[in-house]
PDB file of N, CA and C in Angstrom:
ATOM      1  N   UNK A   1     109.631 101.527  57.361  1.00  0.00           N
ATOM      2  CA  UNK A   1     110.431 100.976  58.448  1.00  0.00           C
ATOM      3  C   UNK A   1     109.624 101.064  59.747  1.00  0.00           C
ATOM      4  N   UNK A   2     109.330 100.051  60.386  1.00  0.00           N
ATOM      5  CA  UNK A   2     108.552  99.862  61.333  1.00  0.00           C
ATOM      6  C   UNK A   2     109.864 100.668  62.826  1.00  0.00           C
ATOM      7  N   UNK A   3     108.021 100.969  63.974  1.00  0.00           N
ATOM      8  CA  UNK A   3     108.989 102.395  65.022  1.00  0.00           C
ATOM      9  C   UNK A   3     109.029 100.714  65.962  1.00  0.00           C
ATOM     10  N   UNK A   4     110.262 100.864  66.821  1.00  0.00           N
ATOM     11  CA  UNK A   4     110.823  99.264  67.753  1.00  0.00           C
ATOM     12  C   UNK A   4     110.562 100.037  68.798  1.00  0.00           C
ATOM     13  N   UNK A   5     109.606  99.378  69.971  1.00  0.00           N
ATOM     14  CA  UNK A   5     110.237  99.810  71.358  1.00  0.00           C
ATOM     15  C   UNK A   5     109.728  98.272  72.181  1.00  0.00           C
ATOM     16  N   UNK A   6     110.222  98.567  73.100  1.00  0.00           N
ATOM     17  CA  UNK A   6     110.543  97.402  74.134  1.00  0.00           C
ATOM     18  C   UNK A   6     109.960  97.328  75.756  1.00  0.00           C
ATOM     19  N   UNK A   7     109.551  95.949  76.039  1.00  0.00           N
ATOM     20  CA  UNK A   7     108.948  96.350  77.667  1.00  0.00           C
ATOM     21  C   UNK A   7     110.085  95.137  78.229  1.00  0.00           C
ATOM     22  N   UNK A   8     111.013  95.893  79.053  1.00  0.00           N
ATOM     23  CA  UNK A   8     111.893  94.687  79.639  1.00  0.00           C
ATOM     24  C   UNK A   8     111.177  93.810  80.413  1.00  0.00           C
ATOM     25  N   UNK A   9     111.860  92.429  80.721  1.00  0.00           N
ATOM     26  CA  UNK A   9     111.076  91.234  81.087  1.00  0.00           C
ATOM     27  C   UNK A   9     109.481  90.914  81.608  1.00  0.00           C
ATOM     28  N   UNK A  10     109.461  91.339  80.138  1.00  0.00           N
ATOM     29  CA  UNK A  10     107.825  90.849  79.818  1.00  0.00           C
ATOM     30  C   UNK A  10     107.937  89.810  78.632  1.00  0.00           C
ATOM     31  N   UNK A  11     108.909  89.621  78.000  1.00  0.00           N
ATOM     32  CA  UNK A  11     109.040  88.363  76.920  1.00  0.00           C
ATOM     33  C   UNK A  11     108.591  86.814  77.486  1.00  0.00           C
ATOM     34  N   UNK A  12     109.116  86.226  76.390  1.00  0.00           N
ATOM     35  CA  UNK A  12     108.687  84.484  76.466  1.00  0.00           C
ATOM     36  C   UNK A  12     109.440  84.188  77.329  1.00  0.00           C
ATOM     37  N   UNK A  13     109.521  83.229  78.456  1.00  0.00           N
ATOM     38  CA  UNK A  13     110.078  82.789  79.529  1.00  0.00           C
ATOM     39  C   UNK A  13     111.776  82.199  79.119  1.00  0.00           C
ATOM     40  N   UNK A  14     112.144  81.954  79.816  1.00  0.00           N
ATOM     41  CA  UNK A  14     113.330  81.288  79.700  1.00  0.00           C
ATOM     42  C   UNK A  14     113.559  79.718  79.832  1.00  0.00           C
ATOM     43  N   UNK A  15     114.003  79.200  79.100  1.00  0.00           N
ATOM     44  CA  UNK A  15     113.945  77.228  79.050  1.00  0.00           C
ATOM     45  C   UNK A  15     114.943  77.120  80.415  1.00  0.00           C
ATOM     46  N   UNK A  16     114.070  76.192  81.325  1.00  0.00           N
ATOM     47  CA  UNK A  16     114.664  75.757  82.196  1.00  0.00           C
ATOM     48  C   UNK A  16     114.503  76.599  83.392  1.00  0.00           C
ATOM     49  N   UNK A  17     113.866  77.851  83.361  1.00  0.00           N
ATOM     50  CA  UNK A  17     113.580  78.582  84.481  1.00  0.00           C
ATOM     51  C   UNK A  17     112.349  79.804  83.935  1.00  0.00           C
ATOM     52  N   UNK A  18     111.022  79.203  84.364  1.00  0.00           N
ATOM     53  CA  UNK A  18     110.018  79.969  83.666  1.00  0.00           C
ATOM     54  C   UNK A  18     110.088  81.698  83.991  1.00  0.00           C
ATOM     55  N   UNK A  19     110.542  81.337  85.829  1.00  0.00           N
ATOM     56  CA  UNK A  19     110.350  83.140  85.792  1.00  0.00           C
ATOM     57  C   UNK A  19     111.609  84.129  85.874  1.00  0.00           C
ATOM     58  N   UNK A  20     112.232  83.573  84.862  1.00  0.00           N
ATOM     59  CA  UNK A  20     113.005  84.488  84.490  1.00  0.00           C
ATOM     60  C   UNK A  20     112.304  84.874  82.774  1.00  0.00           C
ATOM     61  N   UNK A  21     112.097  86.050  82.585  1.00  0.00           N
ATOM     62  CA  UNK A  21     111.348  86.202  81.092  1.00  0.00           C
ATOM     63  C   UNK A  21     112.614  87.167  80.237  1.00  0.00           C
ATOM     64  N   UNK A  22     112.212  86.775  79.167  1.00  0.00           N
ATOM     65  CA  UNK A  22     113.217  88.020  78.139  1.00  0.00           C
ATOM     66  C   UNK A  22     112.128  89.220  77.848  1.00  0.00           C
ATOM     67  N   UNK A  23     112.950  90.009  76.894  1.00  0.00           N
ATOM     68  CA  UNK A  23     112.311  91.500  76.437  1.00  0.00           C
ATOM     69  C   UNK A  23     111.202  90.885  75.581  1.00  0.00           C
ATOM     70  N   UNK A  24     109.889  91.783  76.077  1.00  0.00           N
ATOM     71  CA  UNK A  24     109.024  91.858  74.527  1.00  0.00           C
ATOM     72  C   UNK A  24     109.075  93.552  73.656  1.00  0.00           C
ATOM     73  N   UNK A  25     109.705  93.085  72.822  1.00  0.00           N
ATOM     74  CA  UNK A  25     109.831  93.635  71.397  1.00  0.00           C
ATOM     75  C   UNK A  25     108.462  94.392  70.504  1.00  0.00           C
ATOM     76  N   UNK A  26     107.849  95.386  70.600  1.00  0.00           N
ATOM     77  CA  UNK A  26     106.858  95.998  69.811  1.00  0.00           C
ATOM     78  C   UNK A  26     107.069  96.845  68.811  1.00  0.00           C
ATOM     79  N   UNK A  27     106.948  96.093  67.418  1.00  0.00           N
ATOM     80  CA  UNK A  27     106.905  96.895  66.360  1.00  0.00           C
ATOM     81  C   UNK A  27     105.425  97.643  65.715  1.00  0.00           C
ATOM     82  N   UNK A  28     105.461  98.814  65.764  1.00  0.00           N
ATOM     83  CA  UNK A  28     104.607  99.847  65.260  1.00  0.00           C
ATOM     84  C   UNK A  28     104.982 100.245  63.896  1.00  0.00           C
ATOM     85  N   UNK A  29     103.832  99.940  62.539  1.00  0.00           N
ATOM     86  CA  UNK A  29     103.921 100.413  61.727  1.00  0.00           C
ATOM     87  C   UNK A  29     102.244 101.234  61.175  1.00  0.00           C
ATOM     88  N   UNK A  30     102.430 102.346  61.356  1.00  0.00           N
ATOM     89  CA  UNK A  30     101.794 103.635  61.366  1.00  0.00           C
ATOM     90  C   UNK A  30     102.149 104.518  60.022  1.00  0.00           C
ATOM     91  N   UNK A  31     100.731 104.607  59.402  1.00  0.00           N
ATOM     92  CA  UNK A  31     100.814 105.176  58.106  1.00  0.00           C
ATOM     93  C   UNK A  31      99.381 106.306  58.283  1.00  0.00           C
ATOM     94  N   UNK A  32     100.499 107.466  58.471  1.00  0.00           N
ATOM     95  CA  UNK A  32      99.595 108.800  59.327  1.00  0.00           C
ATOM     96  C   UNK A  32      99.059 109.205  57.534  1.00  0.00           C
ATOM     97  N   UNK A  33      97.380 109.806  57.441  1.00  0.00           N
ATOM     98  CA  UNK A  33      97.463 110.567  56.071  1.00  0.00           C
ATOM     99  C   UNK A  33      98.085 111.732  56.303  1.00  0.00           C
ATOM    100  N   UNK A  34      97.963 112.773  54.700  1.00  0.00           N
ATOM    101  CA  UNK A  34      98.484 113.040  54.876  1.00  0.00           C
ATOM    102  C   UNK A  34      97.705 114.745  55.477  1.00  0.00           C
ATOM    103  N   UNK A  35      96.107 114.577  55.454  1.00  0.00           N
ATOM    104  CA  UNK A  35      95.158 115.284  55.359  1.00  0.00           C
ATOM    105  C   UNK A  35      94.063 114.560  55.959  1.00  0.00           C
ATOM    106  N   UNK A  36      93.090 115.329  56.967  1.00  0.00           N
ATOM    107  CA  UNK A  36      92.019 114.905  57.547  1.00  0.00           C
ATOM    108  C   UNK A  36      90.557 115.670  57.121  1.00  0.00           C
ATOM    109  N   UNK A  37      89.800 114.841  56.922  1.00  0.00           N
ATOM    110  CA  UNK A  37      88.497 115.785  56.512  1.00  0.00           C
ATOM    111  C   UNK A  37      88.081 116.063  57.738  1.00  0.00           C
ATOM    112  N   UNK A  38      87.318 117.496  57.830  1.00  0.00           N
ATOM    113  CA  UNK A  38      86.250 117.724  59.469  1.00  0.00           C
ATOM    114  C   UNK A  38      85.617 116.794  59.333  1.00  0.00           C
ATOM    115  N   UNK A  39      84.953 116.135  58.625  1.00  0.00           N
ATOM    116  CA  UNK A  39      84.200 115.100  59.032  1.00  0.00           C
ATOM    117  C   UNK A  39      84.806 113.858  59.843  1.00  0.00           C
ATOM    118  N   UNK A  40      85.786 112.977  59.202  1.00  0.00           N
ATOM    119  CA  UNK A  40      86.895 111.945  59.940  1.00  0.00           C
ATOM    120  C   UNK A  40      87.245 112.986  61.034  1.00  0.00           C
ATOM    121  N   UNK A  41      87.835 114.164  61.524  1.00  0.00           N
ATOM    122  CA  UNK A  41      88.458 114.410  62.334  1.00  0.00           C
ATOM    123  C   UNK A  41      87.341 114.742  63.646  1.00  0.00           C
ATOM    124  N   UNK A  42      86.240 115.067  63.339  1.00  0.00           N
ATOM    125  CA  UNK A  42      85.306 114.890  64.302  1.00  0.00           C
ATOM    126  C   UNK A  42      84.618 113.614  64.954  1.00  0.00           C
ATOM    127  N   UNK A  43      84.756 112.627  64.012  1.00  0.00           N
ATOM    128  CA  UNK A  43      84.887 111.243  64.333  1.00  0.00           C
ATOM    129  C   UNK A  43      85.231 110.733  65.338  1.00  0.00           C
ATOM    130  N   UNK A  44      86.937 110.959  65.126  1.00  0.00           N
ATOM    131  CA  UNK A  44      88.095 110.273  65.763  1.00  0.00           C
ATOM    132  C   UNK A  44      88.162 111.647  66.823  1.00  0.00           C
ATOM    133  N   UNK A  45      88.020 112.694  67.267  1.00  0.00           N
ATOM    134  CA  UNK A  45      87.169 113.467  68.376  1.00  0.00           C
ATOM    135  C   UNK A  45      86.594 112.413  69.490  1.00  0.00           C
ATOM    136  N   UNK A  46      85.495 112.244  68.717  1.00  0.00           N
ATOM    137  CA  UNK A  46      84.314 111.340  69.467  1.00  0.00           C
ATOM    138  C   UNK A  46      85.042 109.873  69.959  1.00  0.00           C
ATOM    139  N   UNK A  47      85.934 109.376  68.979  1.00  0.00           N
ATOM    140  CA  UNK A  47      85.834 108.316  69.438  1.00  0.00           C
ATOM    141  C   UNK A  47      87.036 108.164  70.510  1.00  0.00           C
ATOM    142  N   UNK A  48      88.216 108.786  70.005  1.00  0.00           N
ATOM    143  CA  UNK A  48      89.421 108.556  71.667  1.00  0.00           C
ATOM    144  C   UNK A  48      89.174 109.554  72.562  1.00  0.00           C
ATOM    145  N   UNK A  49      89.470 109.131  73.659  1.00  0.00           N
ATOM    146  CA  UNK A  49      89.377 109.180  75.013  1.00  0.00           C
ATOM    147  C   UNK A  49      89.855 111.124  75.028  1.00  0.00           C
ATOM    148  N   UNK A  50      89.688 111.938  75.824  1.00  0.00           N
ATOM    149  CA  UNK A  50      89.854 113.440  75.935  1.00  0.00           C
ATOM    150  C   UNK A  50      91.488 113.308  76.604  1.00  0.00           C
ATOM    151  N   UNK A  51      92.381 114.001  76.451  1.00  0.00           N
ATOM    152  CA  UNK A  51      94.031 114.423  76.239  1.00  0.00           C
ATOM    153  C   UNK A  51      94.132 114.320  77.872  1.00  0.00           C
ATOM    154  N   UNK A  52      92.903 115.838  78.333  1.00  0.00           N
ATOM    155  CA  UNK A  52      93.099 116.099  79.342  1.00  0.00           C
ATOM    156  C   UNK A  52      92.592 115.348  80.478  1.00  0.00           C
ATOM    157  N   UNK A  53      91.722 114.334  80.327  1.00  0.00           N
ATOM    158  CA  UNK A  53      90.754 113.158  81.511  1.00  0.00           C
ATOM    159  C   UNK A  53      91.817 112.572  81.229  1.00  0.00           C
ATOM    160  N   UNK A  54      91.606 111.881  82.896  1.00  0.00           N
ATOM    161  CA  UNK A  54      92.671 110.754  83.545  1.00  0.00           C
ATOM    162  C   UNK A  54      91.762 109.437  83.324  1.00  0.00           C
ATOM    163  N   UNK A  55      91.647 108.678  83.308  1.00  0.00           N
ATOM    164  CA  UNK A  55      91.089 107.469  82.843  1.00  0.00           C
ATOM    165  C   UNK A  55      91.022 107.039  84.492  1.00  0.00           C
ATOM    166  N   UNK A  56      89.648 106.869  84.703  1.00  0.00           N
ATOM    167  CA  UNK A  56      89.999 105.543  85.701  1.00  0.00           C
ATOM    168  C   UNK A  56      89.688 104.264  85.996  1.00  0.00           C
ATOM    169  N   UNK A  57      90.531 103.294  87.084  1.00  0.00           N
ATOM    170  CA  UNK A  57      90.798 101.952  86.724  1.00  0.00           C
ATOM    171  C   UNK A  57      91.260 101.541  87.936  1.00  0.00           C
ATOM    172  N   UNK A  58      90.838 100.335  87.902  1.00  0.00           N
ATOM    173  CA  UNK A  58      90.891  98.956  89.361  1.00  0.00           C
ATOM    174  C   UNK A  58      92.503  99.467  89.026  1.00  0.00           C
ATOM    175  N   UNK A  59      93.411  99.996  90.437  1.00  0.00           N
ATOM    176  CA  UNK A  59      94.559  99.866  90.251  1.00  0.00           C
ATOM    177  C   UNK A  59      95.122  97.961  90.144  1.00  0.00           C
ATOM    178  N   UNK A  60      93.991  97.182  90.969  1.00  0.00           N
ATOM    179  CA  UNK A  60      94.754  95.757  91.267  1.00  0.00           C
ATOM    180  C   UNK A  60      94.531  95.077  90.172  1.00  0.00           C
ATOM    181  N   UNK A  61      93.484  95.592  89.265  1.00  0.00           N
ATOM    182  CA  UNK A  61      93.406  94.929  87.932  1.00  0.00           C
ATOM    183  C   UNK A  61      94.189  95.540  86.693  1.00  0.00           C
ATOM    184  N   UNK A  62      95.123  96.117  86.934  1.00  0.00           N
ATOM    185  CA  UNK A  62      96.049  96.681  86.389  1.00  0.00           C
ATOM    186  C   UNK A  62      97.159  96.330  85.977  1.00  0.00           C
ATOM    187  N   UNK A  63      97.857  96.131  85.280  1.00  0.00           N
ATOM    188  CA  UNK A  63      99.369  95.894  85.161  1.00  0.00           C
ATOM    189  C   UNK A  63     100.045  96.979  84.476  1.00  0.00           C
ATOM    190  N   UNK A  64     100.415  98.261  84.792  1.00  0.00           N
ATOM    191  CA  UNK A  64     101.384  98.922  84.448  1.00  0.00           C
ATOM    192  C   UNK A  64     102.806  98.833  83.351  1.00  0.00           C
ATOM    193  N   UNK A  65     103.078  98.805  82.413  1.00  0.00           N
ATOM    194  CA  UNK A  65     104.428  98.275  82.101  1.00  0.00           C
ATOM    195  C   UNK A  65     104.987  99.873  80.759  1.00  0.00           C
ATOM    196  N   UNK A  66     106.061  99.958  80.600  1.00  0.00           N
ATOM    197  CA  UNK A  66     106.306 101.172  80.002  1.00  0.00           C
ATOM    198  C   UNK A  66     107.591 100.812  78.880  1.00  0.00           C
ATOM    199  N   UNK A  67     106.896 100.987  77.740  1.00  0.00           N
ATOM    200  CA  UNK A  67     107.497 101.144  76.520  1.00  0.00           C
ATOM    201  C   UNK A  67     108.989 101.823  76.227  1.00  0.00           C
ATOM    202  N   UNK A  68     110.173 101.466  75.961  1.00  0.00           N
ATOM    203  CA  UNK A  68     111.206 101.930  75.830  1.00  0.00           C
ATOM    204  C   UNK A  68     111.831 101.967  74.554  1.00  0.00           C
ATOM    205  N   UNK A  69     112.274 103.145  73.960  1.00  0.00           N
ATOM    206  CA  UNK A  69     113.350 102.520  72.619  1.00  0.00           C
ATOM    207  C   UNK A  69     113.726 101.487  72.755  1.00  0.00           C
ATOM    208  N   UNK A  70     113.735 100.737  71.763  1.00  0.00           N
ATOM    209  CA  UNK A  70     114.157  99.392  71.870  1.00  0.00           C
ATOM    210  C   UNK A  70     116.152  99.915  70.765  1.00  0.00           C
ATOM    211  N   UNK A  71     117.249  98.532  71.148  1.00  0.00           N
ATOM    212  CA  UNK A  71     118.073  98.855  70.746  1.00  0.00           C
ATOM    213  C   UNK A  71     118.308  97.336  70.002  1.00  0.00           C
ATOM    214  N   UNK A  72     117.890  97.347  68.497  1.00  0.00           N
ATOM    215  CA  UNK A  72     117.795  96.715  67.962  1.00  0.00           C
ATOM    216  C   UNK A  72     119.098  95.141  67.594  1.00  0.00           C
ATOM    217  N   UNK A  73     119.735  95.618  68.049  1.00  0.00           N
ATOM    218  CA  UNK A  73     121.083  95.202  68.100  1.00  0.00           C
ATOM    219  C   UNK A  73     120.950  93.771  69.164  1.00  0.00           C
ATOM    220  N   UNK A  74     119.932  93.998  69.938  1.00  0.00           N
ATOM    221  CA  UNK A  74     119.718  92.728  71.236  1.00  0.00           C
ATOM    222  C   UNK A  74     118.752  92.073  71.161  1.00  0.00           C
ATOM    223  N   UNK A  75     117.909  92.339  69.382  1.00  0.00           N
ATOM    224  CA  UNK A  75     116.849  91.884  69.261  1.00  0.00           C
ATOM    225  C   UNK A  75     117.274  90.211  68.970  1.00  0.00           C
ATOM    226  N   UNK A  76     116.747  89.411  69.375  1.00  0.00           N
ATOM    227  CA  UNK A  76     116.917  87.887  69.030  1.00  0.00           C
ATOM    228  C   UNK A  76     117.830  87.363  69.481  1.00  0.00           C
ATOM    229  N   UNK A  77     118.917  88.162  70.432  1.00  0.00           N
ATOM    230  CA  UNK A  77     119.737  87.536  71.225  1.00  0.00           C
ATOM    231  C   UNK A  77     119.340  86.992  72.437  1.00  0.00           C
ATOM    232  N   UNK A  78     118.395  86.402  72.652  1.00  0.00           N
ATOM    233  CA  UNK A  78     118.037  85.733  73.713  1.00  0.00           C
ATOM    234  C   UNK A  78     117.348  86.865  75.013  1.00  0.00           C
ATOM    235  N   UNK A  79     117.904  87.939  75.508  1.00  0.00           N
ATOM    236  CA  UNK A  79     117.353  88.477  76.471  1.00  0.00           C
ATOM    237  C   UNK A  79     117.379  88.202  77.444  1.00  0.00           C
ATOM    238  N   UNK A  80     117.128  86.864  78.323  1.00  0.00           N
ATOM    239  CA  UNK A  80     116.898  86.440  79.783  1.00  0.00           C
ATOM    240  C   UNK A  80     118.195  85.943  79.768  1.00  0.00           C
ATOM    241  N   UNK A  81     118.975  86.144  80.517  1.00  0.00           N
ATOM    242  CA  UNK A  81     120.108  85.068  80.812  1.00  0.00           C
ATOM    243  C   UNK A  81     119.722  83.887  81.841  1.00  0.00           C
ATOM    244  N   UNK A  82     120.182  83.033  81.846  1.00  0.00           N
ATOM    245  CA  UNK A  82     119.922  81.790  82.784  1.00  0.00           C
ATOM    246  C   UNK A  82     121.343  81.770  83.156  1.00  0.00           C
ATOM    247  N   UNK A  83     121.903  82.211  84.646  1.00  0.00           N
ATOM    248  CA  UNK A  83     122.838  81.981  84.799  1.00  0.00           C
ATOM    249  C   UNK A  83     123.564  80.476  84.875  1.00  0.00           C
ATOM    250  N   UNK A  84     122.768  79.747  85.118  1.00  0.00           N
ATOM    251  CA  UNK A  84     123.277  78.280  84.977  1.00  0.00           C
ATOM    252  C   UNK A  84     123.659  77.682  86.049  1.00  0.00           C
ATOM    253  N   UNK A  85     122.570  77.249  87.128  1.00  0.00           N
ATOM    254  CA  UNK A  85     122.673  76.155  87.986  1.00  0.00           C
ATOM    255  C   UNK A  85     122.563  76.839  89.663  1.00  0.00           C
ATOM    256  N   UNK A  86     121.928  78.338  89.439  1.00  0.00           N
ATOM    257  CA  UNK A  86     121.908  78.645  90.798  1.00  0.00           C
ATOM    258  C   UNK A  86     121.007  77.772  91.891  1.00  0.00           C
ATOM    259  N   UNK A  87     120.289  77.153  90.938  1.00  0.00           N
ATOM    260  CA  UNK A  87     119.312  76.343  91.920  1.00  0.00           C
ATOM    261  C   UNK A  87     119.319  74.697  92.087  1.00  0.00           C
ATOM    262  N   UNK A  88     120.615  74.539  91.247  1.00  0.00           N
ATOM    263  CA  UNK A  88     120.787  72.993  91.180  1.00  0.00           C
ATOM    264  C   UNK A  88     121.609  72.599  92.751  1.00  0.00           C
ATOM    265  N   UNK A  89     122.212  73.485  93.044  1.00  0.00           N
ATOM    266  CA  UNK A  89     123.419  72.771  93.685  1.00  0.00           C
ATOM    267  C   UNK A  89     123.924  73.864  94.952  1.00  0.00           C
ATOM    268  N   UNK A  90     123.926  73.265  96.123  1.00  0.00           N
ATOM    269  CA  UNK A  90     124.636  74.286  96.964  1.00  0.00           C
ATOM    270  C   UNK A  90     125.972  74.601  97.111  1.00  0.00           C
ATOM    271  N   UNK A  91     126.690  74.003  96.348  1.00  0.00           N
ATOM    272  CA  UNK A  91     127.943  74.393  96.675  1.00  0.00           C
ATOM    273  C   UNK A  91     128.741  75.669  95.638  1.00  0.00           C
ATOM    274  N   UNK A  92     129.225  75.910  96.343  1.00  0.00           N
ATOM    275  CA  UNK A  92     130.368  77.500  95.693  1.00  0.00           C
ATOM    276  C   UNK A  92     131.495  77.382  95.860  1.00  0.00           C
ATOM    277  N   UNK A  93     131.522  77.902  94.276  1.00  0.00           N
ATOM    278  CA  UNK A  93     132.831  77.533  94.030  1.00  0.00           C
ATOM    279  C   UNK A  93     133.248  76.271  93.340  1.00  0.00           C
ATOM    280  N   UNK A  94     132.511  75.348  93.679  1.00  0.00           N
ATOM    281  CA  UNK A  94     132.775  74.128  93.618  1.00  0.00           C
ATOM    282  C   UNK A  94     133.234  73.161  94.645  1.00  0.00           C
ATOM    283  N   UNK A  95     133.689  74.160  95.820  1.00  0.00           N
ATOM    284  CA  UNK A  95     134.153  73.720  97.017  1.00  0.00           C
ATOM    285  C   UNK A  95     132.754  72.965  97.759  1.00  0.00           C
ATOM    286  N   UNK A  96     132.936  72.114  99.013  1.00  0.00           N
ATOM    287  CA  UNK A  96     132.315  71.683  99.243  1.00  0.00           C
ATOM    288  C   UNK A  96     131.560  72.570 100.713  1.00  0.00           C
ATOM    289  N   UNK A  97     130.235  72.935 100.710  1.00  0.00           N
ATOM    290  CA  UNK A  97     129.434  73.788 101.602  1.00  0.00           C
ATOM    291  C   UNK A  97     129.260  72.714 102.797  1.00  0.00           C
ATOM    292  N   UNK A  98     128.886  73.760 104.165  1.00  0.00           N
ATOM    293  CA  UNK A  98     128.107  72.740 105.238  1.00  0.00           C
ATOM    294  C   UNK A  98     127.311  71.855 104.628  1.00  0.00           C
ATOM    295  N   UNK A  99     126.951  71.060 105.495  1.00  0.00           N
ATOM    296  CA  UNK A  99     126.267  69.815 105.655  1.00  0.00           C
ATOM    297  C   UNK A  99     125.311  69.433 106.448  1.00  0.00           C
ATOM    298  N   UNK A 100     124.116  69.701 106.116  1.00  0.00           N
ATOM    299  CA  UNK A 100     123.193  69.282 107.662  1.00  0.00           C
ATOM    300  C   UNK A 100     122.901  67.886 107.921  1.00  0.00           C
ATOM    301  N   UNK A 101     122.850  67.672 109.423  1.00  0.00           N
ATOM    302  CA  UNK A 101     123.197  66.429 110.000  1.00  0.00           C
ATOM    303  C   UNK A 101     121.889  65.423 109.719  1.00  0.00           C
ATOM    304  N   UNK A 102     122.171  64.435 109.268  1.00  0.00           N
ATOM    305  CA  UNK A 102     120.404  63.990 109.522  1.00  0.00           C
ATOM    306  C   UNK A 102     120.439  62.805 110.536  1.00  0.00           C
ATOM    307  N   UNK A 103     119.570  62.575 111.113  1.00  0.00           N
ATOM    308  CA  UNK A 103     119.306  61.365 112.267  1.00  0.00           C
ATOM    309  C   UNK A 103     118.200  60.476 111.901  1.00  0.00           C
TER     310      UNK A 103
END
């Protein structure tokens, strides 16, 4: 069973309004052994980065974003809502808004 977690609106855009985005969804499937030889474990030593060093990095070339349980239940339900027409139309309510004058 694959581990779900989630980066809110970082998904595929929304039809009809690009920057509104939905959730992207990350499934992790990880098959730990169950035993390491010193040899592999001195390896993988060498090869990731030390626990305790901070890594550093162009903060402006950066994008930050942070992994959350995901709650599977909202998976494929769309995600972005498009409320529907905030940008079509000035009026509220349906009532009719000012009017600017033109000459």
């Amino acid at each position: 069973m694959p581990y779900m977690m989630m980066v809110a609106g970082e998904g595929m855009p929304s039809k009809g309004n690009p920057f509104v985005k939905g959730n992207l969804y990350v499934a992790f499937h990880i098959d730990f052994p169950k035993t390491l030889s010193k040899d592999i474990a001195d390896k993988l030593r060498d090869l990731l980065p030390d626990a305790n060093m901070e890594e550093e990095y162009d903060e402006n070339e950066v994008e930050e974003h942070f992994l959350v349980e995901a709650d599977l239940r909202h998976f494929g339900k769309g995600g972005a809502q498009v409320s529907g027409g905030e940008y079509d139309s000035d009026d509220e309510d349906g009532r009719q808004g000012v009017q600017c004058q033109q000459s």
